[in-house]
N, C-alpha and C. Protein backbone atom coordinates (compact mmCIF):
# COMPACT_ATOMS: atom_id res chain seq x y z
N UNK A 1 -34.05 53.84 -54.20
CA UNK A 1 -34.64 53.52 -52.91
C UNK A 1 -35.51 54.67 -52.41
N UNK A 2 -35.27 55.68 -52.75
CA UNK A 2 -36.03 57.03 -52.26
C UNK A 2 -36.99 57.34 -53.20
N UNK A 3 -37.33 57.13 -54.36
CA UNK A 3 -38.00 57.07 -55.35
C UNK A 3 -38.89 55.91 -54.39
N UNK A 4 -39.13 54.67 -53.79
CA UNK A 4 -39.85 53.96 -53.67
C UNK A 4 -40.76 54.40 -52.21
N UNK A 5 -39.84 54.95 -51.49
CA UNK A 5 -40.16 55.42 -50.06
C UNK A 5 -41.54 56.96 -50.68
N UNK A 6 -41.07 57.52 -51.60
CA UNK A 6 -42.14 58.31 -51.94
C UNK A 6 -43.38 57.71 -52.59
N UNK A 7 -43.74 57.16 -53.29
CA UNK A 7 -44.11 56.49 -54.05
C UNK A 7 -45.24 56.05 -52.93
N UNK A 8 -44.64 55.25 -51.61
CA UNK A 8 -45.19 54.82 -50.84
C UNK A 8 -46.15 55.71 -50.26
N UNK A 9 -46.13 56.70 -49.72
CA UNK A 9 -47.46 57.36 -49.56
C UNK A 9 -48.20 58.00 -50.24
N UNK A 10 -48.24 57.28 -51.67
CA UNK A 10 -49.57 57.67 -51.73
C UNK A 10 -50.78 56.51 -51.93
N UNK A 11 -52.23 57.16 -52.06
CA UNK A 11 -52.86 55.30 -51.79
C UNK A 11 -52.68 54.62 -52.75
N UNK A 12 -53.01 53.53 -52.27
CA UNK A 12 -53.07 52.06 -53.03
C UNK A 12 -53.87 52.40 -54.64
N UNK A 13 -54.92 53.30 -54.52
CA UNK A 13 -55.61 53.59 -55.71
C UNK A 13 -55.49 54.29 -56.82
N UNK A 14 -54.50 54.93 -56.38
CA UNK A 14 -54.09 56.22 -57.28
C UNK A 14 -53.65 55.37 -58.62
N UNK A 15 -52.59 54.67 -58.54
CA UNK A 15 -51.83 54.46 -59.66
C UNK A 15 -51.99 53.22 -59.96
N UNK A 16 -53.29 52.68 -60.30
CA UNK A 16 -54.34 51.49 -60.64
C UNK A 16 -53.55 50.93 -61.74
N UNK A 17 -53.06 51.93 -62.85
CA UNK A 17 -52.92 51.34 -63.97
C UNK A 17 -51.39 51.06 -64.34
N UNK A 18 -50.91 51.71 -63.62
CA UNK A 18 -48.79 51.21 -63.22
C UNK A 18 -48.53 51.00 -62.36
N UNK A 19 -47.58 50.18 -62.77
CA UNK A 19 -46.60 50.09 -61.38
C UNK A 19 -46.05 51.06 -60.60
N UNK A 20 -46.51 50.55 -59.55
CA UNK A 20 -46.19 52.17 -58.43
C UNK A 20 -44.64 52.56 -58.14
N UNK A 21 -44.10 51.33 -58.59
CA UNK A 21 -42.36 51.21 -58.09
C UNK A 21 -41.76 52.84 -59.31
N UNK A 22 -42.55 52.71 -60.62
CA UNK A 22 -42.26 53.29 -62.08
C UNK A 22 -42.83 54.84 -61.61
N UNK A 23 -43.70 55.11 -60.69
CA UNK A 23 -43.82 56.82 -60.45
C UNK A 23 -42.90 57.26 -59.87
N UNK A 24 -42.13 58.15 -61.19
CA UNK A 24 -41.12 59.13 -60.22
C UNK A 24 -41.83 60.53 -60.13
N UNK A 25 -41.54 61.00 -59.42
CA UNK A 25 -42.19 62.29 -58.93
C UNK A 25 -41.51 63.61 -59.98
N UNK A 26 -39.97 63.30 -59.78
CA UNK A 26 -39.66 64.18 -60.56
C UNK A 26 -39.75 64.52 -62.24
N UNK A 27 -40.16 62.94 -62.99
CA UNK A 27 -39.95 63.11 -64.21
C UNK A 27 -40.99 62.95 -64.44
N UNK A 28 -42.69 62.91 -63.64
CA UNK A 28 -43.50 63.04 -64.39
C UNK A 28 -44.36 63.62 -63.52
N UNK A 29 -44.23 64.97 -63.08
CA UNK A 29 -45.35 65.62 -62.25
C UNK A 29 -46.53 66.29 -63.28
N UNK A 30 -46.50 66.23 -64.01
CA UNK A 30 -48.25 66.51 -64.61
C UNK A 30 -49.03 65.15 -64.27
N UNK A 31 -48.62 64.04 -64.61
CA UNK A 31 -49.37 62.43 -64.30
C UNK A 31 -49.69 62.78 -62.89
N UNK A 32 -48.84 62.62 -62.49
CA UNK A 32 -48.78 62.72 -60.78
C UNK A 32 -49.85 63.91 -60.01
N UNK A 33 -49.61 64.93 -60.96
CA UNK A 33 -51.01 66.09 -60.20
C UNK A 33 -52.10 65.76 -60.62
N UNK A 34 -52.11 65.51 -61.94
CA UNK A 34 -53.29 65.31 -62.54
C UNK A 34 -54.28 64.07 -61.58
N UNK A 35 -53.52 63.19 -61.43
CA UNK A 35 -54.06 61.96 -60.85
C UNK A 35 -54.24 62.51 -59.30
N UNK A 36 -54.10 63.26 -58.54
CA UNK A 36 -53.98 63.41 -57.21
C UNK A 36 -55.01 64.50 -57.19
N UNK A 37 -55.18 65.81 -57.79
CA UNK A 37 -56.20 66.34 -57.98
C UNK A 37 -57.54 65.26 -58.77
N UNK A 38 -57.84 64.40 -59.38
CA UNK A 38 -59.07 63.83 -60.04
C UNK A 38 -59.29 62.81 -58.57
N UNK A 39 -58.37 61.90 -58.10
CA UNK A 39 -58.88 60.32 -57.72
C UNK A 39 -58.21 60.55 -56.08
N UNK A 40 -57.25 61.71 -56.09
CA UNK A 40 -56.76 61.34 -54.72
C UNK A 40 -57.39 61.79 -53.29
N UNK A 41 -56.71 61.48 -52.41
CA UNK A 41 -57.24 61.85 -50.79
C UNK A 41 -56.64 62.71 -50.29
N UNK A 42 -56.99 63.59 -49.56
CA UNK A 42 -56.60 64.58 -48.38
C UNK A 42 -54.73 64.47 -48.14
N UNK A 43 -54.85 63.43 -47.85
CA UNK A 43 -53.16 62.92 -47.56
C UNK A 43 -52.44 62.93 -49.03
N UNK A 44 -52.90 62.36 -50.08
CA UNK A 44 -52.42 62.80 -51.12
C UNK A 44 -52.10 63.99 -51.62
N UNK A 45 -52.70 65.38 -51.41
CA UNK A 45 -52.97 66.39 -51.84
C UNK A 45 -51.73 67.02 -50.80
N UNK A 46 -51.83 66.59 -49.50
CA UNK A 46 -50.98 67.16 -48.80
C UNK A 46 -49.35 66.43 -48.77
N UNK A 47 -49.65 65.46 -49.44
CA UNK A 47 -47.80 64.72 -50.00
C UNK A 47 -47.40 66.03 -50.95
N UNK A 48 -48.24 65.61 -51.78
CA UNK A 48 -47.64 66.20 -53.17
C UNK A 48 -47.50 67.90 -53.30
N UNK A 49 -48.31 68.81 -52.01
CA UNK A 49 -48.07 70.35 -51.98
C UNK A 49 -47.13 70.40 -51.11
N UNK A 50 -46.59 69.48 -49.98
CA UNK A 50 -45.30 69.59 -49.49
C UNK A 50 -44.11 69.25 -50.49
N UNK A 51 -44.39 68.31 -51.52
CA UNK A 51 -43.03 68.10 -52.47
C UNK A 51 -42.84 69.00 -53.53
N UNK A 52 -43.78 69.51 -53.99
CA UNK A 52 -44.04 70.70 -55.19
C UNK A 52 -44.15 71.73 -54.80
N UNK A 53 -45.09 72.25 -53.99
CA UNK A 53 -45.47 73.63 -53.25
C UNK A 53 -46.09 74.24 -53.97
N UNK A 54 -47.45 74.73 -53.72
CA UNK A 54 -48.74 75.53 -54.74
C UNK A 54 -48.50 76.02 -55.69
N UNK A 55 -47.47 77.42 -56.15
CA UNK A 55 -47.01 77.74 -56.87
C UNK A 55 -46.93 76.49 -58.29
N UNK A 56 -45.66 75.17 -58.50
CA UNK A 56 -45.66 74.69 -58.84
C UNK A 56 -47.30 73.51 -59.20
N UNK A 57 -47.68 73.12 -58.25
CA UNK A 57 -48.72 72.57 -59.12
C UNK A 57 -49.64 73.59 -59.63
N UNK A 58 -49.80 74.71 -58.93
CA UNK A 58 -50.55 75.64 -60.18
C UNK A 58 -50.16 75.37 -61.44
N UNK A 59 -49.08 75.91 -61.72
CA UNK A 59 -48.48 76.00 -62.84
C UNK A 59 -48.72 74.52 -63.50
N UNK A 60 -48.44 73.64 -63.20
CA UNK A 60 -48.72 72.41 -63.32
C UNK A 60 -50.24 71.91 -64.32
N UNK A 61 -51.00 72.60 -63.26
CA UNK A 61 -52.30 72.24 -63.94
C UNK A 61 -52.74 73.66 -64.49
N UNK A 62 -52.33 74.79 -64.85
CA UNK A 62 -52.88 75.68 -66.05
C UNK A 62 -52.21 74.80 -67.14
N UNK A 63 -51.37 74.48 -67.46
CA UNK A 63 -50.73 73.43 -69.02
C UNK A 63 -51.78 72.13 -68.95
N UNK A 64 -52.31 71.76 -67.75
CA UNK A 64 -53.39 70.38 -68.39
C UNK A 64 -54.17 71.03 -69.28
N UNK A 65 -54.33 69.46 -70.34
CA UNK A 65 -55.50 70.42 -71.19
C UNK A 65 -56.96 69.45 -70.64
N UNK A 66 -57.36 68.69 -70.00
CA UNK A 66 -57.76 68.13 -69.55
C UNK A 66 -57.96 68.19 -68.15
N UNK A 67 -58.88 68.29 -67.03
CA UNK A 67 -59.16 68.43 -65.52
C UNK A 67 -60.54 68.45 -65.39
N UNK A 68 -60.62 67.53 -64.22
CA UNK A 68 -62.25 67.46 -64.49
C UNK A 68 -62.89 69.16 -63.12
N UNK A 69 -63.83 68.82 -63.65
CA UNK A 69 -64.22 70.30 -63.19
C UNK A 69 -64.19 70.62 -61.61
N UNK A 70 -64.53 69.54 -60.80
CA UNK A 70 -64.16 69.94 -59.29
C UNK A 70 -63.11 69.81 -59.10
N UNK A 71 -61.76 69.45 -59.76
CA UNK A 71 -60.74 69.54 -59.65
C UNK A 71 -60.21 70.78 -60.14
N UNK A 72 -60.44 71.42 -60.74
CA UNK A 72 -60.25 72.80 -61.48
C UNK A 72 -60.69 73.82 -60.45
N UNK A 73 -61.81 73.52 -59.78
CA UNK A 73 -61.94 74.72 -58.81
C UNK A 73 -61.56 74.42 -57.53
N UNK A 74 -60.94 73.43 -57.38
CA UNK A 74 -60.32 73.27 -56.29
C UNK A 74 -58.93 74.05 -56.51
N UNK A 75 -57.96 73.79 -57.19
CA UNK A 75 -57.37 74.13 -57.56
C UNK A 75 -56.84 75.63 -58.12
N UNK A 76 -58.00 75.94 -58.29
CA UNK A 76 -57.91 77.69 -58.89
C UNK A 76 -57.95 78.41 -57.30
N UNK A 77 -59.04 77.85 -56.74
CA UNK A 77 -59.08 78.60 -55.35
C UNK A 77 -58.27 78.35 -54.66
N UNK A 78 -57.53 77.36 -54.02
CA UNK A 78 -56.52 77.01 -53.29
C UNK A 78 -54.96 77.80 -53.84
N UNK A 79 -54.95 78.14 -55.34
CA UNK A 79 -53.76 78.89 -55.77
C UNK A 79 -54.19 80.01 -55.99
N UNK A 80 -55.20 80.69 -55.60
CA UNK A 80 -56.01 81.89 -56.28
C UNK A 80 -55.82 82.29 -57.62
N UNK A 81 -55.91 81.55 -58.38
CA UNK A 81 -55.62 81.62 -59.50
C UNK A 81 -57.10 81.83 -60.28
N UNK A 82 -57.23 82.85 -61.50
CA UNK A 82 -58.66 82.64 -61.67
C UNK A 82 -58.80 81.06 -62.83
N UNK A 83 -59.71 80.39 -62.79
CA UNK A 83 -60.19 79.53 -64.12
C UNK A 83 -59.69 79.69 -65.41
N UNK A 84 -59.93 80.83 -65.73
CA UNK A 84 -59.47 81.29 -67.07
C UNK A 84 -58.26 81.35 -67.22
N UNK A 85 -57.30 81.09 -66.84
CA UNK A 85 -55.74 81.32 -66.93
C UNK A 85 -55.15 79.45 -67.12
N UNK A 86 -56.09 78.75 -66.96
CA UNK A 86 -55.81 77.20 -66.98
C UNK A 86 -56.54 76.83 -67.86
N UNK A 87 -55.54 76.07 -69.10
CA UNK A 87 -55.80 75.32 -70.08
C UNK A 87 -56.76 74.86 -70.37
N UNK A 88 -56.92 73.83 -69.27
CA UNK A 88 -58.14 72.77 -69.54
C UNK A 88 -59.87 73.75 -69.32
N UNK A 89 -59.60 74.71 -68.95
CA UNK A 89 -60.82 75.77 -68.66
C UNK A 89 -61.26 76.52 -69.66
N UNK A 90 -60.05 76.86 -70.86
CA UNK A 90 -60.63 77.40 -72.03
C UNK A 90 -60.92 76.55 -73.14
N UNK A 91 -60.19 75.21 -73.31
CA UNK A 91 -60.47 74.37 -74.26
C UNK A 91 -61.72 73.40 -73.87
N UNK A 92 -62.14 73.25 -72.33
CA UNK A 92 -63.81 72.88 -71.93
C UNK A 92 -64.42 73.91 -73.15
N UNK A 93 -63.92 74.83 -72.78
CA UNK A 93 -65.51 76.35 -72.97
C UNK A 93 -65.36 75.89 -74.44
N UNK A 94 -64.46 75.65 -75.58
CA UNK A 94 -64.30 75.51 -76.83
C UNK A 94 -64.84 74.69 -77.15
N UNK A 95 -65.04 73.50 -76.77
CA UNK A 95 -65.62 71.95 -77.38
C UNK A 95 -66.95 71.40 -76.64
N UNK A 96 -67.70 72.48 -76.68
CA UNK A 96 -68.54 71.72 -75.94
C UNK A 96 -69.48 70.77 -76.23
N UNK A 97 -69.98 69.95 -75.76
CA UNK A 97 -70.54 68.56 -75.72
C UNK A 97 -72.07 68.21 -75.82
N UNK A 98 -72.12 67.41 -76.96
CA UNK A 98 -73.90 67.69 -76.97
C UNK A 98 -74.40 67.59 -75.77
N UNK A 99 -74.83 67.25 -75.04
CA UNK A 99 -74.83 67.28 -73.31
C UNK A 99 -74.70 68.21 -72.40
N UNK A 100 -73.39 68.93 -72.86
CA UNK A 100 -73.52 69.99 -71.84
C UNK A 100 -74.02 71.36 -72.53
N UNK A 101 -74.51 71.33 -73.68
CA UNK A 101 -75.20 72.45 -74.24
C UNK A 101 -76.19 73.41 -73.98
């Protein structure tokens, strides 16, 4: 029941592709940041740093290997964390893309 009451604030959009009843917070917080840093809102951002607390989603998202890039500097600055210390920031710089060449 408390699993569903959380669940509940966050928006309708976030979790497009599951069932929202199936997000638990505790057993899958990389999904859960990942998706709230890329697609979420203001209120989202502020659910999920009151249930985790900066520290933790830092940590959280240096192990993504994947983050899209305004999410990465949102994120680095808000934890002062530099870029380079998060995953998805050195394996960008590694593969880069005919496109972004």
């Amino acid at each position: 029941m408390q699993k569903k009451r959380h669940t509940d604030n966050f928006s309708s959009h976030l979790f497009w592709d599951v069932p929202k009843n199936s997000v638990d917070l505790d057993k899958y917080p990389q999904f859960i940041v990942k998706r709230v840093l890329e697609y979420g809102l203001l209120d989202d951002w502020f659910f999920i740093k009151n249930y985790y607390g900066i520290e933790k989603i830092a940590e959280i998202a240096k192990n993504l290997r994947e983050l899209e890039p305004r999410a990465l500097s949102y994120i680095a600055a808000v934890s002062k964390t530099p870029r380079e210390k998060f995953r998805c920031y050195n394996y960008q710089q590694l593969n880069k893309t005919h496109l972004n060449s």
